[in-house]
N, C-alpha and C. Protein backbone atom coordinates (compact mmCIF):
# COMPACT_ATOMS: atom_id res chain seq x y z
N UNK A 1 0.84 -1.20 0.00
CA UNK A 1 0.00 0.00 0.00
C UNK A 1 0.87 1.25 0.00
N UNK A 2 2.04 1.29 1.10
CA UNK A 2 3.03 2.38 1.00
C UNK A 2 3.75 2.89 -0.70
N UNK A 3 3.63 1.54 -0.90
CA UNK A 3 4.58 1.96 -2.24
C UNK A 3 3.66 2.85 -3.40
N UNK A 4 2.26 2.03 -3.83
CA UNK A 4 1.26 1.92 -4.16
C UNK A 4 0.90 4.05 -4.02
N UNK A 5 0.86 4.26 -2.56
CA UNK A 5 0.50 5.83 -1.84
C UNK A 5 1.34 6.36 -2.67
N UNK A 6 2.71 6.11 -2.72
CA UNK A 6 3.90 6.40 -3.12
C UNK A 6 4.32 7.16 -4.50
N UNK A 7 3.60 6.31 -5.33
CA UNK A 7 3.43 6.42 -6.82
C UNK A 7 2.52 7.69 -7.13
N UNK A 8 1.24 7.08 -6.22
CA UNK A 8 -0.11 8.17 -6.79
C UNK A 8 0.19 9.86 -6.66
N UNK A 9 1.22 10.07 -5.59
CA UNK A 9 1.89 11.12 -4.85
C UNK A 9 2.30 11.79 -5.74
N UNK A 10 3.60 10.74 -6.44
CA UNK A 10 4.62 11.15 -7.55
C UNK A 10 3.92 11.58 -8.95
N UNK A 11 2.44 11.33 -9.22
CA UNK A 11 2.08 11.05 -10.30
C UNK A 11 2.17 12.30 -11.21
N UNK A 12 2.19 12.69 -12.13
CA UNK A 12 2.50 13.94 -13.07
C UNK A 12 1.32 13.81 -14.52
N UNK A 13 0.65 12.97 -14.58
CA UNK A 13 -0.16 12.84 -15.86
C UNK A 13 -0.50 14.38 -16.22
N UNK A 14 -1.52 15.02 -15.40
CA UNK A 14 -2.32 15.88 -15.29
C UNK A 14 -1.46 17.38 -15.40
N UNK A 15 -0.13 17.07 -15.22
CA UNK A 15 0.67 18.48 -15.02
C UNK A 15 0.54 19.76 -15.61
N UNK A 16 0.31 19.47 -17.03
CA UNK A 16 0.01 20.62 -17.63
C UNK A 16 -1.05 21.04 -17.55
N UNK A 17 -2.14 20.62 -16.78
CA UNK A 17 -3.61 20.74 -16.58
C UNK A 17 -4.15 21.45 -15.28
N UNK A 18 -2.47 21.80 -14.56
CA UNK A 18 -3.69 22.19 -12.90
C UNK A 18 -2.53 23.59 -13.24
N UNK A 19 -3.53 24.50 -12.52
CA UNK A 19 -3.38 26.07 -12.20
C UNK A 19 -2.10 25.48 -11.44
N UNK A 20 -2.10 25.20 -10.17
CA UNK A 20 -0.82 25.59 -8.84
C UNK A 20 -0.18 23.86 -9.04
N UNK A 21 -0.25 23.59 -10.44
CA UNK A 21 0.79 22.12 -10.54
C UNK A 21 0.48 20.82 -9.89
N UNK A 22 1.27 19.76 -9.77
CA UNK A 22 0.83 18.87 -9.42
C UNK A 22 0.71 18.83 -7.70
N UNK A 23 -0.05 17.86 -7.05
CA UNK A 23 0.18 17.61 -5.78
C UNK A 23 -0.98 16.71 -5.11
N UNK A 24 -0.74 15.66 -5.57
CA UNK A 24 -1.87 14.74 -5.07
C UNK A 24 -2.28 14.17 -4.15
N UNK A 25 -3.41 14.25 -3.67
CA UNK A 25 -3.79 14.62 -2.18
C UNK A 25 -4.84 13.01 -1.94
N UNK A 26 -4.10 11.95 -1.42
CA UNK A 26 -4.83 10.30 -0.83
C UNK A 26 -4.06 10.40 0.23
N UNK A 27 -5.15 9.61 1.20
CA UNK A 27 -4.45 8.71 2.57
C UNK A 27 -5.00 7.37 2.68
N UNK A 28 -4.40 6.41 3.34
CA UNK A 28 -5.18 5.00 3.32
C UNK A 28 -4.00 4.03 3.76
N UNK A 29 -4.81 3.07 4.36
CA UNK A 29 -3.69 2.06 4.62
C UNK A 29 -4.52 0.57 4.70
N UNK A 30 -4.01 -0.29 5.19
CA UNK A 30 -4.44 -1.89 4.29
C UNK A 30 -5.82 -1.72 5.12
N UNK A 31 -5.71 -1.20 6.41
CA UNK A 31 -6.38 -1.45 7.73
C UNK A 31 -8.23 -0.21 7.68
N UNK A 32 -7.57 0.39 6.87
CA UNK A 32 -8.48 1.36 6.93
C UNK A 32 -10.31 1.06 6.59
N UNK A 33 -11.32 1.67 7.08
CA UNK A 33 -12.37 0.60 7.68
C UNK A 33 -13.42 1.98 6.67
N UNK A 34 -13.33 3.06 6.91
CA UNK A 34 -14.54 3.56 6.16
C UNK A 34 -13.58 4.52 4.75
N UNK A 35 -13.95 4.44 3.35
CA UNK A 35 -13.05 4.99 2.22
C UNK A 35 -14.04 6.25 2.09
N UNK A 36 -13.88 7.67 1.93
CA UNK A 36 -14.20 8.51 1.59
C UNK A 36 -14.06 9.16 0.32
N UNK A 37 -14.73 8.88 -0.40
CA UNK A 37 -14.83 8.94 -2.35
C UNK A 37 -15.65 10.69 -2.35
N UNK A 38 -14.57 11.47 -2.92
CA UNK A 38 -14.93 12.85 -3.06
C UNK A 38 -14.85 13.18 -4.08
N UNK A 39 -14.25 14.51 -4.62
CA UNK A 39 -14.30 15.49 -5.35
C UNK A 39 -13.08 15.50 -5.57
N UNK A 40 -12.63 16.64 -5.42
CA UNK A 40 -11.14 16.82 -5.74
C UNK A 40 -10.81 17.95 -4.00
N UNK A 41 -9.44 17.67 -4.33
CA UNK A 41 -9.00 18.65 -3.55
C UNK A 41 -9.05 19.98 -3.66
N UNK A 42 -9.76 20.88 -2.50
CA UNK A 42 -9.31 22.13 -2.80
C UNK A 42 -8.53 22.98 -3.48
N UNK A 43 -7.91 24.43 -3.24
CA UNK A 43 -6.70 25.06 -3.00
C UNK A 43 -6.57 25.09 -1.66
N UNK A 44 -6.90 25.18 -0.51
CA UNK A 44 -6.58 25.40 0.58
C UNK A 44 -5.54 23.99 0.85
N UNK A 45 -6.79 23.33 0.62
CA UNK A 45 -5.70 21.44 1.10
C UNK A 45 -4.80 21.63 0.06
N UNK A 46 -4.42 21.96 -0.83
CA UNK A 46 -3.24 21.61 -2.18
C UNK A 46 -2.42 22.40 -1.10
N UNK A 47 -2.57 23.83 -1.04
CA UNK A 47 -1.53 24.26 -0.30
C UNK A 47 -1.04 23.67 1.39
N UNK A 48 -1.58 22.96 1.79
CA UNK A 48 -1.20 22.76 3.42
C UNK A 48 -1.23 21.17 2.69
N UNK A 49 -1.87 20.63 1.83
CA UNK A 49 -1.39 19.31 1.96
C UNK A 49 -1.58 18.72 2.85
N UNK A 50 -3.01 18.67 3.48
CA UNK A 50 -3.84 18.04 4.03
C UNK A 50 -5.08 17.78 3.71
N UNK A 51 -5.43 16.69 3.89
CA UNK A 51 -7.05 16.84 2.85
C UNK A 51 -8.33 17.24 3.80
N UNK A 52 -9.02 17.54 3.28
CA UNK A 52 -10.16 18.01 4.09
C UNK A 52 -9.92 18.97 5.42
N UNK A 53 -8.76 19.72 4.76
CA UNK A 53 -8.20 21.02 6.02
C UNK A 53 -9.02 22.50 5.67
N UNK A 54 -9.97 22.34 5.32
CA UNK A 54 -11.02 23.70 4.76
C UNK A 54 -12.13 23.34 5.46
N UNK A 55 -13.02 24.32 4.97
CA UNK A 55 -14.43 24.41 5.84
C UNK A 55 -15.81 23.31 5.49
N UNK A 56 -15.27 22.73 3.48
CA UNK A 56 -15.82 21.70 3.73
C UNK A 56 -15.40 20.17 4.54
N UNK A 57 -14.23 20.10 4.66
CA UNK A 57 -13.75 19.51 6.15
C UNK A 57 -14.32 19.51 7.45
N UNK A 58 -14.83 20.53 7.53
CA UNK A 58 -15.06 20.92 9.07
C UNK A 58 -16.74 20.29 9.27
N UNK A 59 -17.42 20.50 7.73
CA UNK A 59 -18.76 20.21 7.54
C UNK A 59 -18.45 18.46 7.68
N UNK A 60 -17.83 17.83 6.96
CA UNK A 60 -18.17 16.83 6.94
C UNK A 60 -17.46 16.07 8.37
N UNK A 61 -16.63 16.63 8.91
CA UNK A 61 -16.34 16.17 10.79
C UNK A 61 -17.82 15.81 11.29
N UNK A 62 -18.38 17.39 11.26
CA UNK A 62 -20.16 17.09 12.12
C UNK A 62 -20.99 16.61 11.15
N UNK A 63 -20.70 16.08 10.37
CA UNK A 63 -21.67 15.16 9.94
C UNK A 63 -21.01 13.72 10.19
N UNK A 64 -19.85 13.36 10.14
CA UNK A 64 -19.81 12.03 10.85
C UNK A 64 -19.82 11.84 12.39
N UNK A 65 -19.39 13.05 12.75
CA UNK A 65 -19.76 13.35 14.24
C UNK A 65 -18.53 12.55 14.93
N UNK A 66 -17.25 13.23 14.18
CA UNK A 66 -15.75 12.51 14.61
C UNK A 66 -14.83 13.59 14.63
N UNK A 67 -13.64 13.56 15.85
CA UNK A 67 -12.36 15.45 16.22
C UNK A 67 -11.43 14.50 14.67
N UNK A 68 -10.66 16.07 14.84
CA UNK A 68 -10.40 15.58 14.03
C UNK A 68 -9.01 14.28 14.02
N UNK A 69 -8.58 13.91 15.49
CA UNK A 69 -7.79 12.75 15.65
C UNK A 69 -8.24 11.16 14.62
N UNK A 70 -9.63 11.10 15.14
CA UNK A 70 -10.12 10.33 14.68
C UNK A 70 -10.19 10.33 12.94
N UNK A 71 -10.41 11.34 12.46
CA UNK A 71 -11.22 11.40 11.14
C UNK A 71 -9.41 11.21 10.08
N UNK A 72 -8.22 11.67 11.17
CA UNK A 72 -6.99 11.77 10.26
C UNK A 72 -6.35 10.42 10.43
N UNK A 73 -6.99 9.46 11.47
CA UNK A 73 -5.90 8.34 11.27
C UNK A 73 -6.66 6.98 10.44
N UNK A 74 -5.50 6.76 9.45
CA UNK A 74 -6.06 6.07 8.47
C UNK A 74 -6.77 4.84 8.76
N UNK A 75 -6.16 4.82 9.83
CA UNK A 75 -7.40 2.94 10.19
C UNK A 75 -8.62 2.98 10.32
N UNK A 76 -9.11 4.45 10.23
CA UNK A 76 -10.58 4.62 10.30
C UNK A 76 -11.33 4.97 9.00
N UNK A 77 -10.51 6.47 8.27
CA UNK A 77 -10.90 6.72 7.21
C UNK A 77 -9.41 7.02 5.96
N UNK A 78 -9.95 6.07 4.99
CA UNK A 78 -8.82 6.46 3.96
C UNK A 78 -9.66 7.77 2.89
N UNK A 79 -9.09 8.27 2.78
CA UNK A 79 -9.25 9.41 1.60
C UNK A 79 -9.01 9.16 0.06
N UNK A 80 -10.16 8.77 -0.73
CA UNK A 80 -9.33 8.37 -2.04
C UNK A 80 -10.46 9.59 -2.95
N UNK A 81 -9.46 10.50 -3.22
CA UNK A 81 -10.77 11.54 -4.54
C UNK A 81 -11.05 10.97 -5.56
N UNK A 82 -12.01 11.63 -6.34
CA UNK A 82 -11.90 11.05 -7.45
C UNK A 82 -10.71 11.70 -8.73
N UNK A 83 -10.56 13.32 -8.25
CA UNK A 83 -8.96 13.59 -8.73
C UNK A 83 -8.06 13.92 -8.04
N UNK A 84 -6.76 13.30 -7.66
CA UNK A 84 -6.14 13.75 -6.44
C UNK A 84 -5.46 15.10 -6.56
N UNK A 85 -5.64 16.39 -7.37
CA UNK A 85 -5.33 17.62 -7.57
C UNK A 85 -5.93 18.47 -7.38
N UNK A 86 -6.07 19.40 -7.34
CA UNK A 86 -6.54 21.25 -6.97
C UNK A 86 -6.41 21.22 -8.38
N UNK A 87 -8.03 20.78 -9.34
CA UNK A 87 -8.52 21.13 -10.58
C UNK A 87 -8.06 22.43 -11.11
N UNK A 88 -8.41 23.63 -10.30
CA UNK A 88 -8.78 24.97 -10.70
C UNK A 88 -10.02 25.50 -10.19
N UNK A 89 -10.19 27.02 -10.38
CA UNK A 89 -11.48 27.30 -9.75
C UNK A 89 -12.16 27.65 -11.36
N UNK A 90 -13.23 27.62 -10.90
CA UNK A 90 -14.83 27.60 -12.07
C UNK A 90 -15.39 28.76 -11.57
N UNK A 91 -16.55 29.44 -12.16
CA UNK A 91 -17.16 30.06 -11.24
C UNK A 91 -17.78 30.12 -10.30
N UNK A 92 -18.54 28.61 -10.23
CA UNK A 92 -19.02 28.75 -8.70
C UNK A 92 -18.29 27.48 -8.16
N UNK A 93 -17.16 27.74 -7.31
CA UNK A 93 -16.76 26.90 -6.56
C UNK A 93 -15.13 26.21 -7.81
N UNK A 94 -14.73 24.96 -7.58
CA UNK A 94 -14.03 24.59 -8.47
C UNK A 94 -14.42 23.70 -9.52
N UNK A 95 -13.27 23.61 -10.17
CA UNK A 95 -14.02 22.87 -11.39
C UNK A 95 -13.78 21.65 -11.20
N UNK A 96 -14.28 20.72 -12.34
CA UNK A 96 -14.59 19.38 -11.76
C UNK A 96 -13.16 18.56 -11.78
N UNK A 97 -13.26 17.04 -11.09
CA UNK A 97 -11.74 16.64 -11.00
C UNK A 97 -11.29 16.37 -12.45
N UNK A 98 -10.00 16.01 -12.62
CA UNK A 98 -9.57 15.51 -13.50
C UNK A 98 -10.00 14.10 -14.19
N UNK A 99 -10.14 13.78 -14.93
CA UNK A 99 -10.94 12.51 -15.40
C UNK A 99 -10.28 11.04 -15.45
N UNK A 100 -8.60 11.90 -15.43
CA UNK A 100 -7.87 10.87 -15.49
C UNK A 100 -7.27 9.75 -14.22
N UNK A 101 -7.32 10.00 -13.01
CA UNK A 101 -6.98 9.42 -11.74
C UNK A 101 -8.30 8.51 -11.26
N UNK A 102 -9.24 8.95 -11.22
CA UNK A 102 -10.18 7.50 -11.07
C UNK A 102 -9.94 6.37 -11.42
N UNK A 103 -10.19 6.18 -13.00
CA UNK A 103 -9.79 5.08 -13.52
C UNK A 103 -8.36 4.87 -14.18
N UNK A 104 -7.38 5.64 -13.65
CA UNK A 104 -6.07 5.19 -13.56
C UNK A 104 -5.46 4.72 -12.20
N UNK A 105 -6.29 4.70 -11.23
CA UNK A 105 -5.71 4.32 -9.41
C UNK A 105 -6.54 3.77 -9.21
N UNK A 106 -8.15 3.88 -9.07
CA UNK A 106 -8.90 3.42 -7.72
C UNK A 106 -8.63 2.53 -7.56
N UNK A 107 -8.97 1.34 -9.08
CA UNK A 107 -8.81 0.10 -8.57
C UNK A 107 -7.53 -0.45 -7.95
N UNK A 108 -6.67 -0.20 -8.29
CA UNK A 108 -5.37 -0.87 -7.27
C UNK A 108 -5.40 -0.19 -6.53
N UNK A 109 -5.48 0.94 -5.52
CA UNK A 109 -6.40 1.23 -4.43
C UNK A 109 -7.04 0.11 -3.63
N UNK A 110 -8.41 0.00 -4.45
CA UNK A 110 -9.09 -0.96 -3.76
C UNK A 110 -9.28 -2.62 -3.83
N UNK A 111 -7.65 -2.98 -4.31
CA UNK A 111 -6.93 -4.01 -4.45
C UNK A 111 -5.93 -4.08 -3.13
N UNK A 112 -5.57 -3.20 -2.35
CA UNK A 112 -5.16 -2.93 -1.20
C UNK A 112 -5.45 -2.87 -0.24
N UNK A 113 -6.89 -2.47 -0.13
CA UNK A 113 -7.70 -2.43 1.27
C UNK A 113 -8.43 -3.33 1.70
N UNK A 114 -8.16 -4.23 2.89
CA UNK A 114 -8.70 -5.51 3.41
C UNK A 114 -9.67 -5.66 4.38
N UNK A 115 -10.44 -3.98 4.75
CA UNK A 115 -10.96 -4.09 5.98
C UNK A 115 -12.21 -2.59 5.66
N UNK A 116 -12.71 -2.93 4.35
CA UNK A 116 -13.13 -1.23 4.23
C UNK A 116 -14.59 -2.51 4.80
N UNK A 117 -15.41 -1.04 5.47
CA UNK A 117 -17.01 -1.61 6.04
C UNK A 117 -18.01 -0.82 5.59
N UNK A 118 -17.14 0.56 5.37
CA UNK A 118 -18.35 1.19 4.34
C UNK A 118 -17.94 2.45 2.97
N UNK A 119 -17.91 2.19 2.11
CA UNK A 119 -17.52 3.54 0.82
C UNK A 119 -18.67 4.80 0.56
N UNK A 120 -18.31 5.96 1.62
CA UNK A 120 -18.95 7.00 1.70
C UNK A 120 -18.95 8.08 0.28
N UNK A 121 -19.51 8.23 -0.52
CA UNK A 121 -19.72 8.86 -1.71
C UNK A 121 -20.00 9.95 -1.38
N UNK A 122 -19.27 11.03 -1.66
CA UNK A 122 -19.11 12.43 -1.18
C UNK A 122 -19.51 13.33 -2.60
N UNK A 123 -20.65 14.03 -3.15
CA UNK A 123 -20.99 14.66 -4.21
C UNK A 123 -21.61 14.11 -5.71
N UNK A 124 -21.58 14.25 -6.40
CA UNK A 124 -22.09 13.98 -7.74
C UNK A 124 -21.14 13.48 -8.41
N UNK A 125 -19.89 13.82 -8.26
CA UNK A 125 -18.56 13.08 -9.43
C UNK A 125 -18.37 11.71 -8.87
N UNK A 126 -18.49 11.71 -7.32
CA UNK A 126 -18.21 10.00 -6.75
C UNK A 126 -19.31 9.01 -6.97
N UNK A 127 -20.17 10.03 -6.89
CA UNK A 127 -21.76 8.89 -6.72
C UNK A 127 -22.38 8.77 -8.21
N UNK A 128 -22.11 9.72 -9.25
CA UNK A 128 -22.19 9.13 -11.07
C UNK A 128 -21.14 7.92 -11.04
N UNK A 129 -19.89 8.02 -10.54
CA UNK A 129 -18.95 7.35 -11.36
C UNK A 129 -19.48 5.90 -10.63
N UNK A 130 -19.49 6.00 -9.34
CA UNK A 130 -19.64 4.40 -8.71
C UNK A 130 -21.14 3.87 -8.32
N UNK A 131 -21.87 4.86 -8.60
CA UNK A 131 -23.22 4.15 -8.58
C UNK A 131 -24.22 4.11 -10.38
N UNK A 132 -23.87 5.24 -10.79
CA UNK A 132 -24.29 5.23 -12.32
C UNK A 132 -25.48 5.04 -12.95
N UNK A 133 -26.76 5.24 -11.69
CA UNK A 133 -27.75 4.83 -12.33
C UNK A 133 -28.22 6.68 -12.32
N UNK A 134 -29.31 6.56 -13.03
CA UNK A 134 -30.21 7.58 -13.36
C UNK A 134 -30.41 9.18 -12.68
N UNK A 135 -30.83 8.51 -11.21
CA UNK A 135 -31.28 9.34 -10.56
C UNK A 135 -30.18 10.39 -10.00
N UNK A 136 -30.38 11.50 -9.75
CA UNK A 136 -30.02 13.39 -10.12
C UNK A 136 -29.39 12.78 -8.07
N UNK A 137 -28.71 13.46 -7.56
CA UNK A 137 -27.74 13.45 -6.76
C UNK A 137 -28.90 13.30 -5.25
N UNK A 138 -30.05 14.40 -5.62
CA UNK A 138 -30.90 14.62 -4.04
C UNK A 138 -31.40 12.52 -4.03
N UNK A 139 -31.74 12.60 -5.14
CA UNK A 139 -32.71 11.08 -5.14
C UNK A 139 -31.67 9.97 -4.23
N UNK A 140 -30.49 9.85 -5.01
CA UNK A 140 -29.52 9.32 -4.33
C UNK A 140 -29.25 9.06 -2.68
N UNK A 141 -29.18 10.84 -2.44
CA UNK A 141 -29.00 10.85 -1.01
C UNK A 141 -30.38 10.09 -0.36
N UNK A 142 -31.28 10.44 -0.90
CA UNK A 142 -32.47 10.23 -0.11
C UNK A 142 -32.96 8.81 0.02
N UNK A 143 -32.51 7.94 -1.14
CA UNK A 143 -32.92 6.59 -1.14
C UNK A 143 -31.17 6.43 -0.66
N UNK A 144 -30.44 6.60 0.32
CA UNK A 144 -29.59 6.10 0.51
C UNK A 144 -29.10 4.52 0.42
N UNK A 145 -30.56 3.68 1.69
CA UNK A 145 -30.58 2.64 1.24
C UNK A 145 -30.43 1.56 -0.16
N UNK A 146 -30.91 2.02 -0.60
CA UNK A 146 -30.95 1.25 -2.10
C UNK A 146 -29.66 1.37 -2.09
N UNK A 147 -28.43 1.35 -1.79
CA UNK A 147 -27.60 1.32 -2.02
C UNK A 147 -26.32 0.41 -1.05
N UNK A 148 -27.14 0.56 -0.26
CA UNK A 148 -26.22 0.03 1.25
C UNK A 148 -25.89 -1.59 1.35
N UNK A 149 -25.20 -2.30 1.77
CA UNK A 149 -24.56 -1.62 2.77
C UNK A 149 -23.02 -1.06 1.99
N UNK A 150 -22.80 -1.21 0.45
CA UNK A 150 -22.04 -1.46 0.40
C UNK A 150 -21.25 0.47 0.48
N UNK A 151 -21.97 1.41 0.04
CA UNK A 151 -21.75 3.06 -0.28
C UNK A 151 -23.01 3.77 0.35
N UNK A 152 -22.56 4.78 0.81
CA UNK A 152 -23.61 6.11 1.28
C UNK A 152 -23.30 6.79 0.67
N UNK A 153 -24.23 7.58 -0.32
CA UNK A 153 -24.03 8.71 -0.70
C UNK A 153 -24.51 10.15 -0.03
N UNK A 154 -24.01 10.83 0.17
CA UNK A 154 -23.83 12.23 0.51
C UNK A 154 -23.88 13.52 -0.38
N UNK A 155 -24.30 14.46 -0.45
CA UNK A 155 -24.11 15.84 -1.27
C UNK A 155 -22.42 16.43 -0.49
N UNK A 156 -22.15 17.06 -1.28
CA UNK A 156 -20.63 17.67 -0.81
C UNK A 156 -21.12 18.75 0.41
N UNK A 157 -20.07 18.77 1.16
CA UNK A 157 -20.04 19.55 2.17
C UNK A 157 -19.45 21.37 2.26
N UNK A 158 -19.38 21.21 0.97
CA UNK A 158 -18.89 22.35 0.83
C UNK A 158 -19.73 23.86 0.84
N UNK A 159 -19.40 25.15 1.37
CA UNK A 159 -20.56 26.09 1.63
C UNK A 159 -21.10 26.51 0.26
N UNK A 160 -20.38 26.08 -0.79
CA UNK A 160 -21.24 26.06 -2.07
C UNK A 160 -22.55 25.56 -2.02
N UNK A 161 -22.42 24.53 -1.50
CA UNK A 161 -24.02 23.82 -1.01
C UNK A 161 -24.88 24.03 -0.14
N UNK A 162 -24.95 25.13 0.76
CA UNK A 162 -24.91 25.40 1.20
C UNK A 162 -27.29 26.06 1.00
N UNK A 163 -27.07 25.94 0.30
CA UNK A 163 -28.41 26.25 -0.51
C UNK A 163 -29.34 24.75 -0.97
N UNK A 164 -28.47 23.84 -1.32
CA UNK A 164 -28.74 22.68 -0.97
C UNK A 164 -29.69 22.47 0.33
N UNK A 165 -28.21 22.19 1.12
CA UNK A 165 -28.86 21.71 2.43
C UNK A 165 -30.08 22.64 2.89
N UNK A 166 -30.02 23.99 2.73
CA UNK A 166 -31.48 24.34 3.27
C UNK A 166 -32.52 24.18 2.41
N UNK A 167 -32.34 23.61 1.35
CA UNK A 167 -33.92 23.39 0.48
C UNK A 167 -33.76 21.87 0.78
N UNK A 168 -33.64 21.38 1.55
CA UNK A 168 -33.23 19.58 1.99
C UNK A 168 -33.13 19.49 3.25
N UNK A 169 -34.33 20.11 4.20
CA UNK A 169 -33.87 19.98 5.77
C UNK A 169 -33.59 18.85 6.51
N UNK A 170 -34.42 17.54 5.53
CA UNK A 170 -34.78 16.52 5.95
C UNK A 170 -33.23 15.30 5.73
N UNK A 171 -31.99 16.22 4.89
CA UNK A 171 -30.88 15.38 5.13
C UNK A 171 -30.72 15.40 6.69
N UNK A 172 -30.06 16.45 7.29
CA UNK A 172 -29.55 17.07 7.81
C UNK A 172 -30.09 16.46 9.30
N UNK A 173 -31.95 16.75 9.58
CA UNK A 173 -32.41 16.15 10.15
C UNK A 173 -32.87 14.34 10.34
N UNK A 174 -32.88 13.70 9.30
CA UNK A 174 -33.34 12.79 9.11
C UNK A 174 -32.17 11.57 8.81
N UNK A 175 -31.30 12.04 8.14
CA UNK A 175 -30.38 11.55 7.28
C UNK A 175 -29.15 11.50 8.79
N UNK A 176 -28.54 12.32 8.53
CA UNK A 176 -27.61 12.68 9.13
C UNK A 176 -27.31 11.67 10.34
N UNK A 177 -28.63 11.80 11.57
CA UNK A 177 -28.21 10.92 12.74
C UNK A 177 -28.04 9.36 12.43
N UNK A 178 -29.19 8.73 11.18
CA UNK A 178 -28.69 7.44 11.18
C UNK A 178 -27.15 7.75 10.30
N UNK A 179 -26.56 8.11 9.98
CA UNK A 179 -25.09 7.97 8.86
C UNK A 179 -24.01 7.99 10.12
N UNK A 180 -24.41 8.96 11.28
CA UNK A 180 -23.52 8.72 12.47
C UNK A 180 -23.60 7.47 13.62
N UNK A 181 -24.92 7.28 13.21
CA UNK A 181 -25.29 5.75 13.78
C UNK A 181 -24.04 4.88 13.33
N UNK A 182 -23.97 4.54 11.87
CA UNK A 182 -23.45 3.76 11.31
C UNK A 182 -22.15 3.75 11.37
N UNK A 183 -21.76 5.56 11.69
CA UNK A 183 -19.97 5.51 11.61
C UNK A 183 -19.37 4.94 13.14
N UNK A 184 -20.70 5.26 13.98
CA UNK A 184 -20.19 5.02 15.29
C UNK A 184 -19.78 3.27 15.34
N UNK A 185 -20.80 2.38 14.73
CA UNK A 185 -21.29 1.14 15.25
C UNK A 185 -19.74 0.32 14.57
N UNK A 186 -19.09 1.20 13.30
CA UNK A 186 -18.03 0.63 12.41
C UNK A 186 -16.68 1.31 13.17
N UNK A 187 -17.09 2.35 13.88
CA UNK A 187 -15.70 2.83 14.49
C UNK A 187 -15.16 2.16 16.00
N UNK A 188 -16.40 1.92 16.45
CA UNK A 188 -16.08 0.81 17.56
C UNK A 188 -15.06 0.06 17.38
């Protein structure tokens, strides 16, 4: 897996493609129990080179309802994006990941991990690519089940969404406490 981290780190495909260059942003180890399938990395995380060190970070802590000791050590949650770079910004928010690191890593990725219990789908780029059926991102979240046990999907946490979540009270309220149910019962 070290070596494997190692590579994805070093990787350069995309170079001529990102604003602030390469810098690819995974954590994970053989042991690691819940995989967090996102977006891409910020600019904030590209620059500190930590993932989920911004405010959609902070959103998705209280929604698993974990400090952040817990949420950074890999035996609990590995981090795999779906592009491991700082895309660029778009106008609202950034633009989407790169197309090329999904299906050039995940799977040997998830040829490595011996102990995942649940693959949390973080936005619309994780939950098209690995669930692929029809339904528009809210449907998703909302029939979560239909999907379980193997992925939860989630809307991004980011304050872009922010408009989301209040036309959707019923994630937040409804949603939310069983998803911490579940992280608790797997973090045990």
């Amino acid at each position: 897996m070290q070596e494997l981290l190692c590579r994805i780190r070093d990787c350069r495909v995309c170079e001529d493609h990102l604003p602030l260059g390469p810098n690819p942003i995974i954590e994970a180890n053989k042991k690691s129990k819940i995989v967090l399938i996102s977006q891409a990395p910020g600019r904030i995380v590209h620059n500190t080179n930590k993932a989920w060190n911004d405010q959609s970070g902070k959103k998705l802590r209280e929604w698993l309802d974990v400090d952040e000791k817990t949420f950074y050590n890999p035996d609990n949650f590995a981090i795999l994006p779906m592009g491991f770079c700082y895309p660029g910004k778009a106008k609202s928010g950034d633009l989407p990941p790169r197309k090329e690191c999904a299906p050039m890593w995940h799977s040997a990725v998830w040829r490595e991990l011996e102990n995942v219990e649940l693959k949390i789908l973080i936005g619309s780029y994780a939950c098209n690519y690995y669930l692929g059926d029809n339904r528009n991102l809210t449907e998703k979240v909302k029939n979560y089940r239909d999907y379980f046990p193997e992925f939860w999907p989630l809307p991004h946490p980011s304050p872009v969404n922010r408009f989301w979540r209040t036309k959707n009270p019923w994630f937040e309220e409804e949603i939310i406490p069983e998803f911490q149910q579940k992280i608790r019962e797997i973090l045990l």
